[in-house]
Protein backbone atom coordinates (compact mmCIF):
# COMPACT_ATOMS: atom_id res chain seq x y z
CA UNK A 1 116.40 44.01 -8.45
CA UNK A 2 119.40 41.64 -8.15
CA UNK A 3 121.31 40.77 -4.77
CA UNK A 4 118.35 42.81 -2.80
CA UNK A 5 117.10 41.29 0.56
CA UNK A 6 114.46 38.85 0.08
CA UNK A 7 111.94 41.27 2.28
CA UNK A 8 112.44 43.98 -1.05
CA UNK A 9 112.44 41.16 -3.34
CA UNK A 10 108.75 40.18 -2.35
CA UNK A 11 107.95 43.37 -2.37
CA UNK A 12 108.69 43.59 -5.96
CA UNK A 13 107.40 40.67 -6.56
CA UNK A 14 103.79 41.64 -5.50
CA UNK A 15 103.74 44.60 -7.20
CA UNK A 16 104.52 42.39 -10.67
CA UNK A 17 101.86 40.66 -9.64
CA UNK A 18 99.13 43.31 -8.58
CA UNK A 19 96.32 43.43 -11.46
CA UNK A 20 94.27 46.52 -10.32
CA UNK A 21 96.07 50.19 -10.67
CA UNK A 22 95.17 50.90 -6.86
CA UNK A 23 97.22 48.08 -6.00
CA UNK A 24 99.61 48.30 -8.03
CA UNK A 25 100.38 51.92 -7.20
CA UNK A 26 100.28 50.66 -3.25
CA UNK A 27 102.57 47.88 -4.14
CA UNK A 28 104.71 50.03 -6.43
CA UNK A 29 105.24 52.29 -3.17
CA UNK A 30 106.09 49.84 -0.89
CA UNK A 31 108.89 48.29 -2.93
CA UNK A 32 110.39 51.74 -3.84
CA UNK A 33 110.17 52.76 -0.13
CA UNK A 34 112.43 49.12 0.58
CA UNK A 35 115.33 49.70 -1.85
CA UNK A 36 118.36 51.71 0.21
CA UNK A 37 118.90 54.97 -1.19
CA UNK A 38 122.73 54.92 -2.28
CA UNK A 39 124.41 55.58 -5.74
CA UNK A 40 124.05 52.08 -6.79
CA UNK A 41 120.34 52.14 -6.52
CA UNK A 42 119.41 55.64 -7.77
CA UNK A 43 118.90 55.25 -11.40
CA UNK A 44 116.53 52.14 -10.25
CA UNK A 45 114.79 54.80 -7.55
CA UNK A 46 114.63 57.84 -10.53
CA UNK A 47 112.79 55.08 -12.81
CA UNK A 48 110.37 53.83 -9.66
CA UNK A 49 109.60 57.65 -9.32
CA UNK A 50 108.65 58.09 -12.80
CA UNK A 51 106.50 55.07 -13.46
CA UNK A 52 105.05 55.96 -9.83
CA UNK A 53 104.16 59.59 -10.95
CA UNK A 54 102.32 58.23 -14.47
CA UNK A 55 100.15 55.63 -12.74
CA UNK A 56 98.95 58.31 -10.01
CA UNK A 57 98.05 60.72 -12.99
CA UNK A 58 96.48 57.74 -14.90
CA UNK A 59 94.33 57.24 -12.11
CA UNK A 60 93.56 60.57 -11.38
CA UNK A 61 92.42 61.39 -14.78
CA UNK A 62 90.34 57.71 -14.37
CA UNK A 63 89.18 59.04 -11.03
CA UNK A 64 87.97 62.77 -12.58
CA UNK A 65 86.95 61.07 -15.98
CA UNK A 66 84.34 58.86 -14.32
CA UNK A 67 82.81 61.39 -12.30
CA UNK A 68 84.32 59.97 -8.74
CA UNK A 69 84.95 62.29 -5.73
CA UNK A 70 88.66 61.43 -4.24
CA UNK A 71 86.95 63.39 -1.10
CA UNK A 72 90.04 64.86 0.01
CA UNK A 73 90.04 66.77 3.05
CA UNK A 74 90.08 70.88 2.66
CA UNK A 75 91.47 73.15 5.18
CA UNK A 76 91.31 77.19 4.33
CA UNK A 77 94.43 78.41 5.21
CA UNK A 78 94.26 82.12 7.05
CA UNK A 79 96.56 84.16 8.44
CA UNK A 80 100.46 84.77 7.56
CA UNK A 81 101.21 80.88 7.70
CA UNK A 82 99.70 77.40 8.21
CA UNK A 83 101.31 74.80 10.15
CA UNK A 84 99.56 70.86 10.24
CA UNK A 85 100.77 68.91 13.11
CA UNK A 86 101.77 65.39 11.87
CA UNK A 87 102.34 62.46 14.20
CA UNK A 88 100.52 59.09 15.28
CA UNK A 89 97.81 59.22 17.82
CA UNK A 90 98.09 59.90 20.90
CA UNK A 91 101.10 62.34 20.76
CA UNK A 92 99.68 65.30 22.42
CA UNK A 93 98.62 67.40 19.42
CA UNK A 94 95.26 68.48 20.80
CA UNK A 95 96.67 69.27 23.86
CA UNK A 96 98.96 71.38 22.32
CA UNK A 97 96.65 73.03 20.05
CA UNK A 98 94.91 73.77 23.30
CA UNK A 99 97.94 75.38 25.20
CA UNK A 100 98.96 77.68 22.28
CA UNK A 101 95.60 78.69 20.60
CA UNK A 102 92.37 79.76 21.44
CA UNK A 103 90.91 76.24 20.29
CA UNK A 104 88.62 74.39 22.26
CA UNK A 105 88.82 70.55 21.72
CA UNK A 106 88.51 67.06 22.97
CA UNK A 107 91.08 66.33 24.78
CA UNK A 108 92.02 62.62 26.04
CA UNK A 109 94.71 60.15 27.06
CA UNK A 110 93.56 57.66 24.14
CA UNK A 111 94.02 57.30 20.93
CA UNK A 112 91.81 58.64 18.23
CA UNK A 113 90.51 61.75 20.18
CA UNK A 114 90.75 63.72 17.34
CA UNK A 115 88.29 62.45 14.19
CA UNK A 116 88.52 65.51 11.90
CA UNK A 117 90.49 68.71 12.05
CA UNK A 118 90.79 71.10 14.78
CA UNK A 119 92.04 74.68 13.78
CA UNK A 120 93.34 77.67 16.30
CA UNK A 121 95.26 80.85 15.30
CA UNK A 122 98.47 81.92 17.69
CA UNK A 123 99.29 85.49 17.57
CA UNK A 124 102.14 86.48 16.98
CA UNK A 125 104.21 90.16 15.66
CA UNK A 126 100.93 91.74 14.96
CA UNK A 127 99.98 88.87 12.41
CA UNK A 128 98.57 85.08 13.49
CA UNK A 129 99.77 81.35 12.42
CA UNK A 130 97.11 79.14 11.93
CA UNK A 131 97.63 75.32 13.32
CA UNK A 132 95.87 72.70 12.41
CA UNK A 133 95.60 69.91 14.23
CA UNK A 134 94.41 66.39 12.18
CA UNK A 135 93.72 62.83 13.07
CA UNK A 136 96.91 60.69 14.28
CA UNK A 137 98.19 59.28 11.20
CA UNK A 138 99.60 55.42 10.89
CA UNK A 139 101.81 53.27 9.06
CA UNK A 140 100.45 52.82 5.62
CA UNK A 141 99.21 56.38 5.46
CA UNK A 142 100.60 56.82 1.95
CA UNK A 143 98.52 54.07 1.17
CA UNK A 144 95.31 55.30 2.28
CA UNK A 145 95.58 53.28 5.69
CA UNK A 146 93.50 55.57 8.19
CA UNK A 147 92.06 57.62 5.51
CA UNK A 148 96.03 59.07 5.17
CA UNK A 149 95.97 60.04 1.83
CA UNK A 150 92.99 62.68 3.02
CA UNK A 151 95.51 64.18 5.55
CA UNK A 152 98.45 64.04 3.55
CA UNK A 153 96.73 66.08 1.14
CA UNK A 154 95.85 69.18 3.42
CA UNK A 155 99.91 68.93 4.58
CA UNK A 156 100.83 69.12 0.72
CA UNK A 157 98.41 72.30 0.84
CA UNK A 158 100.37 73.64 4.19
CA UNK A 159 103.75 75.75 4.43
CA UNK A 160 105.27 74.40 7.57
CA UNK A 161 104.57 70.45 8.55
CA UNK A 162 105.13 70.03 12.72
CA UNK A 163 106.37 66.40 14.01
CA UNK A 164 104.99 65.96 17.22
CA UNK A 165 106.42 62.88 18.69
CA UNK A 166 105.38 61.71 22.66
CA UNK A 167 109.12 61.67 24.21
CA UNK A 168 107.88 58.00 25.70
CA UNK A 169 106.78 56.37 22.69
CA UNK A 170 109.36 56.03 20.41
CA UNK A 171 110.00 59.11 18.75
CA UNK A 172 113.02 58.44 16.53
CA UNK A 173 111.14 55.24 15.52
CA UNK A 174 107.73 56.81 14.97
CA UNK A 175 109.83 59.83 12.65
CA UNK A 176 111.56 57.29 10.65
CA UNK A 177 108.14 56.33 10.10
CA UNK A 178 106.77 59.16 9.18
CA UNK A 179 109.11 60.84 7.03
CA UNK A 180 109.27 57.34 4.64
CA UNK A 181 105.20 58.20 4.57
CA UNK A 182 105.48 61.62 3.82
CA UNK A 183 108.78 60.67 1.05
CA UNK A 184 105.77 57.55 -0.72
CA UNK A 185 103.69 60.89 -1.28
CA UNK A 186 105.85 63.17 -2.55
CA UNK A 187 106.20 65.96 0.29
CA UNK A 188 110.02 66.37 0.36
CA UNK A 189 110.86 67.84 3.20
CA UNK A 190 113.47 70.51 4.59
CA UNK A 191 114.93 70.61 0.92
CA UNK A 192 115.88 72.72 -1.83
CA UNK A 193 113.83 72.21 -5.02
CA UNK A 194 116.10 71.21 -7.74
CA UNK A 195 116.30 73.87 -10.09
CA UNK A 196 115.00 72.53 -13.55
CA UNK A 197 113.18 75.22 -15.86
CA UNK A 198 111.15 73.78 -18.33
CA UNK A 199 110.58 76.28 -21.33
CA UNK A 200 107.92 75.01 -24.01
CA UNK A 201 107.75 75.44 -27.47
CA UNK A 202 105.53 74.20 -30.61
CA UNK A 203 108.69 72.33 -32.19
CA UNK A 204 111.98 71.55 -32.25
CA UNK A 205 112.22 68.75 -29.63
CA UNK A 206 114.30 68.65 -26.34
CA UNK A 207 117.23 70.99 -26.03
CA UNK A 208 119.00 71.05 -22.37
CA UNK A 209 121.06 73.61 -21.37
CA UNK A 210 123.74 72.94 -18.51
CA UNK A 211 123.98 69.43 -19.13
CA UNK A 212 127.02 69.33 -17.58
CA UNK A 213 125.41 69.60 -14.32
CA UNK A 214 123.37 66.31 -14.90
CA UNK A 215 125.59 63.32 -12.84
CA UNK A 216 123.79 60.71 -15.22
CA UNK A 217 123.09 60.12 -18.42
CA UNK A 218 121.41 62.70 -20.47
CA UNK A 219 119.81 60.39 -22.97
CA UNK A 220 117.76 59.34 -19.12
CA UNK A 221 116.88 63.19 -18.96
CA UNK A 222 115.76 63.60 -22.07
CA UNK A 223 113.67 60.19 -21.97
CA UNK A 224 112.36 61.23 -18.59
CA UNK A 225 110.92 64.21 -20.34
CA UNK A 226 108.94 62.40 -23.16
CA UNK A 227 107.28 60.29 -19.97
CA UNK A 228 106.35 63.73 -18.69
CA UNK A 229 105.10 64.53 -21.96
CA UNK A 230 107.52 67.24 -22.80
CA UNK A 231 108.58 66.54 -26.57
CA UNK A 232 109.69 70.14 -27.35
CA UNK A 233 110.90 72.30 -24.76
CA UNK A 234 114.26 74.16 -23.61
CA UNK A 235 115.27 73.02 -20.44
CA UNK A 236 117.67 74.57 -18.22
CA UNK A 237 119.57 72.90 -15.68
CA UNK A 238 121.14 75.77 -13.33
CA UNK A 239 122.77 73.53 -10.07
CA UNK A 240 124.08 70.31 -10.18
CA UNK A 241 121.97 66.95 -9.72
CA UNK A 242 121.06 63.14 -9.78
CA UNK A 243 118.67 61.54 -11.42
CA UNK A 244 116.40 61.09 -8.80
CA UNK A 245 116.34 64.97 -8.00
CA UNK A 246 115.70 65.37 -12.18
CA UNK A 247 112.84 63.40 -11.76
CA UNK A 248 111.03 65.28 -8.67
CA UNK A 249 112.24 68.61 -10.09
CA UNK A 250 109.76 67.88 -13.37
CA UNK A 251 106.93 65.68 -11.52
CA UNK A 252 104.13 68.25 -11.05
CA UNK A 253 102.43 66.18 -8.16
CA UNK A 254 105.86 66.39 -5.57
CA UNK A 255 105.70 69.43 -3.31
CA UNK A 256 108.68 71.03 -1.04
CA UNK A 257 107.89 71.91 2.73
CA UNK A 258 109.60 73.23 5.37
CA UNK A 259 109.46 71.05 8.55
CA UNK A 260 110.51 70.85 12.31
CA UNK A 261 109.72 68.30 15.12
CA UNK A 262 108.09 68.99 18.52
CA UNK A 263 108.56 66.19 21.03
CA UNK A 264 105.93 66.47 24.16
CA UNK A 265 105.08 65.01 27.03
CA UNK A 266 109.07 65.92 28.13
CA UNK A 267 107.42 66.65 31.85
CA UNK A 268 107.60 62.55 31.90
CA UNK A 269 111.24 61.87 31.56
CA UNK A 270 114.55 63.25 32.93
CA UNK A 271 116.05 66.26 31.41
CA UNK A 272 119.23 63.74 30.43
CA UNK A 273 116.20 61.83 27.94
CA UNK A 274 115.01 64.78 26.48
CA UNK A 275 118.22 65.74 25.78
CA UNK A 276 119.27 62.96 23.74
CA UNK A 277 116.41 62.75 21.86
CA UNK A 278 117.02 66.19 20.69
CA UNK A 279 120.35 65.90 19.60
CA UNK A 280 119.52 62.23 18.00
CA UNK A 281 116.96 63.76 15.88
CA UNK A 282 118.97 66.73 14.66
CA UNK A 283 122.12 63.88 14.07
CA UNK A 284 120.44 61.46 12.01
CA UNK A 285 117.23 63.68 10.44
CA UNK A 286 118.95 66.88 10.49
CA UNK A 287 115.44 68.73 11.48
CA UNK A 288 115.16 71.53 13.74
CA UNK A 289 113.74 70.35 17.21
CA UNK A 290 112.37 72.15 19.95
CA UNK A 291 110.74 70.00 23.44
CA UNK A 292 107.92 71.22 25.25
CA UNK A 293 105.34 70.02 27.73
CA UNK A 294 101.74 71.23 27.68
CA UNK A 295 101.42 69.98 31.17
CA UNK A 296 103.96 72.52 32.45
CA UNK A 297 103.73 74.76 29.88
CA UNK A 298 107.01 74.91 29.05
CA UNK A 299 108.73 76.56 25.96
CA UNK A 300 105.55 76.88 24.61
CA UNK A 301 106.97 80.79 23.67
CA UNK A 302 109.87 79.29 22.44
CA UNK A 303 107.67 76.73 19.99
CA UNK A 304 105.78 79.65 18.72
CA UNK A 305 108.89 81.33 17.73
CA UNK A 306 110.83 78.27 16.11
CA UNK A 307 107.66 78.28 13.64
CA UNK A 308 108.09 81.53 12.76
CA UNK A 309 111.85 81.76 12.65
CA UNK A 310 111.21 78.61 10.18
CA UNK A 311 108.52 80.36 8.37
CA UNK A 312 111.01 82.71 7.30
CA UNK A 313 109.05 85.77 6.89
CA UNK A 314 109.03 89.47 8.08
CA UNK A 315 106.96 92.26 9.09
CA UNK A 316 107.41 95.02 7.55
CA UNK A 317 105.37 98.36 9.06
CA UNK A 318 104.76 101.49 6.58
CA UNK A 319 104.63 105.23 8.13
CA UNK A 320 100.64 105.31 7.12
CA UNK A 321 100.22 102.51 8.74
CA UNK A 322 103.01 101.88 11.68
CA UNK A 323 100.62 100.07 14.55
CA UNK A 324 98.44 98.43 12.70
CA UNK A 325 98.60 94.99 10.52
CA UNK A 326 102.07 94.86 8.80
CA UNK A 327 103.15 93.57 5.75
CA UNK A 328 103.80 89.80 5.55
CA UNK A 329 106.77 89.03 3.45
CA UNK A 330 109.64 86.65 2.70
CA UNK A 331 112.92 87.02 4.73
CA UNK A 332 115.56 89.35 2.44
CA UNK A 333 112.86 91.30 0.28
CA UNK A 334 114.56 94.58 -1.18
CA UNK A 335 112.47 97.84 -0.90
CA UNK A 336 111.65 97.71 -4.46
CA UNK A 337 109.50 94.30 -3.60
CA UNK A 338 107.92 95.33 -0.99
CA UNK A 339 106.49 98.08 -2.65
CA UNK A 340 105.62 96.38 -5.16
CA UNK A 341 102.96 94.24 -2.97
CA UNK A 342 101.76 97.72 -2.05
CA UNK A 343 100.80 99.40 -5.24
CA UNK A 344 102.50 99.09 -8.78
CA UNK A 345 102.26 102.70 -9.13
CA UNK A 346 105.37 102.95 -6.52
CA UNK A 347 107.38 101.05 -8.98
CA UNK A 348 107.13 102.79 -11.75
CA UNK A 349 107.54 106.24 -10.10
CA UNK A 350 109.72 105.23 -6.88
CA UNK A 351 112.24 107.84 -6.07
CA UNK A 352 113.54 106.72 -3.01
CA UNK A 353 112.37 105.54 0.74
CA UNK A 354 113.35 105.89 4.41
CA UNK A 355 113.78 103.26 6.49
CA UNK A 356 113.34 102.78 10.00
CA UNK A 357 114.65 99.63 12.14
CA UNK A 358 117.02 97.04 12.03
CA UNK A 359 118.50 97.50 8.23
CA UNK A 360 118.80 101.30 9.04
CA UNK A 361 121.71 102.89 9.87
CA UNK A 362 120.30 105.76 12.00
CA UNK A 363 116.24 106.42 11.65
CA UNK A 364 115.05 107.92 8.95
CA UNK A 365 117.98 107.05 6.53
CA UNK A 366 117.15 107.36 2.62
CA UNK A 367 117.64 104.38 0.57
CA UNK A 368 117.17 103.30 -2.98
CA UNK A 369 115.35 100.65 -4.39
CA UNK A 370 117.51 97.44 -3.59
CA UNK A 371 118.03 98.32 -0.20
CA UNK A 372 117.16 94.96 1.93
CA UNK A 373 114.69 95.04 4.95
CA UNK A 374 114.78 93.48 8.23
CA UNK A 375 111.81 92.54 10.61
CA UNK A 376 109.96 95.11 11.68
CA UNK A 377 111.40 97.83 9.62
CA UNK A 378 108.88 100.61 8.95
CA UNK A 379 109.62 102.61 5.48
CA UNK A 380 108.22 105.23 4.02
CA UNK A 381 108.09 105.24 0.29
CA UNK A 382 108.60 108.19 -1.94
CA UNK A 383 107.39 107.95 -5.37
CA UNK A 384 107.78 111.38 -8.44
């Protein structure tokens, strides 16, 4: 890469010189997480991605193909939503694990208290959120370093990823940190999946549709697909994008999760400190942030509601049903889909419903099928 500071420059210039695939893949991560992320760089970044994404299959399929175990941790996700609290060790994520579940772990002022995962359920509207607590990750996760790529793999598996950051160690440091570990393995974060639609067929080769929305060249897209192994497909690009976001849209292995940061341990500095490192995290990482401390218990509520508001999910109650377990479902579902997780049978014969709640405007009122819910509405469906 010409003109690049000499620390990327050797970077590149071990990964040139790396001879197994494990190494080069770790070098080939390093030196794409050094190059500055500007428009000068990104068709250089969008071909790093790609090569990246081929030698991790390769040695996957090496991996599977020789019988070897990549002994990747498994957590079984239960209730409406699981959240895996990320941050180095040391942070405080036992002890808040501890304050807002019914889990019962070790909990220490030292480092490395926690050696596999610890898992608690918080209830919450009727339904629970299941937390999962893993070891403190380090610098060079992404590369394995503290058996990282083991954790990284359960918060690929997750739906909401919690920062925890100790207010007195460095937070915006130890985030920067983080988020360039979680960007090496592919869990983008707090972003909207580009919105590539890959249709295949038996022949014909690569037709786009929407090119226009491509901000690079298309004979890159189309190129980009071969690598994938997409020779004959229809692909539809439907919102605008760079190269870079082409790439991660059609790379199977990179995953989209929703994220927000918890800083602890605020009972140890002035409210003036835990102020600004709130607002510097929402300036420069744009990430919802909410401060608590497990010592004095405080906004510990508020916590438990910041991961469901981010969840962004509903309960919805049915008139058969009203007290008990409610319906679990995305924010702005339409009558019509929620019956449809009830029984298909309502869709093909639904008349009408009543609603009760927050989209209603006076109880009982009738509504067709794409009528939109709110939280806690309780319907009543009506089928011929």
């Amino acid at each position: 890469m010409p003109n690049a500071p000499s620390r990327t420059m050797k970077a590149y210039e071990a990964y040139v010189s790396a001879t197994s695939d494990d190494e080069k893949i770790r070098k080939l991560e390093e030196y794409l997480s050094l190059i500055p992320k500007h428009k000068g760089t990104e068709k250089e970044r969008g071909n790093l991605r790609r090569k990246l994404a081929q030698m991790r299959e390769s040695l996957e399929k090496k991996a599977r193909g020789g019988g070897r175990k990549d002994n990747d941790l498994s957590v079984k996700k239960e209730g409406a939503v699981q959240v895996v609290l990320a941050g180095f060790p040391n942070a405080g994520k036992s002890s808040l694990l501890c304050e807002t579940t019914n889990a019962e772990v070790k909990v220490a002022n030292y480092a490395f208290t926690t050696l596999k995962p610890n898992i608690g359920m918080i209830p919450i509207n009727n339904v629970n959120i299941q937390l999962v607590d893993l070891p403190g990750l380090i610098s060079g996760a992404a590369k394995d370093k503290g058996m990282g790529k083991r954790f990284l793999s359960v918060m690929r598996n997750s739906d909401i990823v919690a920062f925890v950051l100790a207010v007195n160690d460095k937070p915006l440091e130890k985030l920067d940190f983080l988020l360039r570990e979680f960007d090496i393995a592919g869990i983008r974060l707090n972003k909207t999946k580009p919105d590539v639609k890959v249709y295949k067929k038996e022949s014909g080769g690569i037709n786009i549709l929407g090119k226009h929305m491509l901000t690079f060249e298309l004979q890159d897209a189309i190129e980009s697909l071969r690598e994938f192994s997409i020779i004959n497909a229809d692909v539809r690009i439907n919102r605008r994008m760079g190269y870079e976001d082409f790439i991660d849209a059609i790379d199977k292995s990179v995953v989209w999760k929703k994220a927000i940061v918890i800083v602890t341990k605020t009972d140890l500095v002035g409210p003036s400190g835990v102020k600004k490192v709130e607002q510097e995290v929402k300036k420069r990482f744009a990430m919802p942030v909410i401060a608590v401390s497990n010592t004095e218990k405080t906004n510990l509520k508020e916590l438990v509601e910041e991961i469901w508001e981010t969840a962004g999910l509903m309960c919805i109650y049915t008139t058969t049903n009203p007290n008990k377990e409610p319906l679990v479902v995305p924010k702005g579902e339409s009558v019509i889909e929620v019956a449809a997780r009830i029984h298909s049978d309502f869709v093909r014969k639904f008349k009408y419903a009543r609603v009760w709640g927050k989209s209603a405007k006076y109880p009982g009122q009738r509504v067709g099928k794409e009528h939109v819910l709110e939280d806690r509405d309780v319907i009543e469906l009506h089928a011929e």
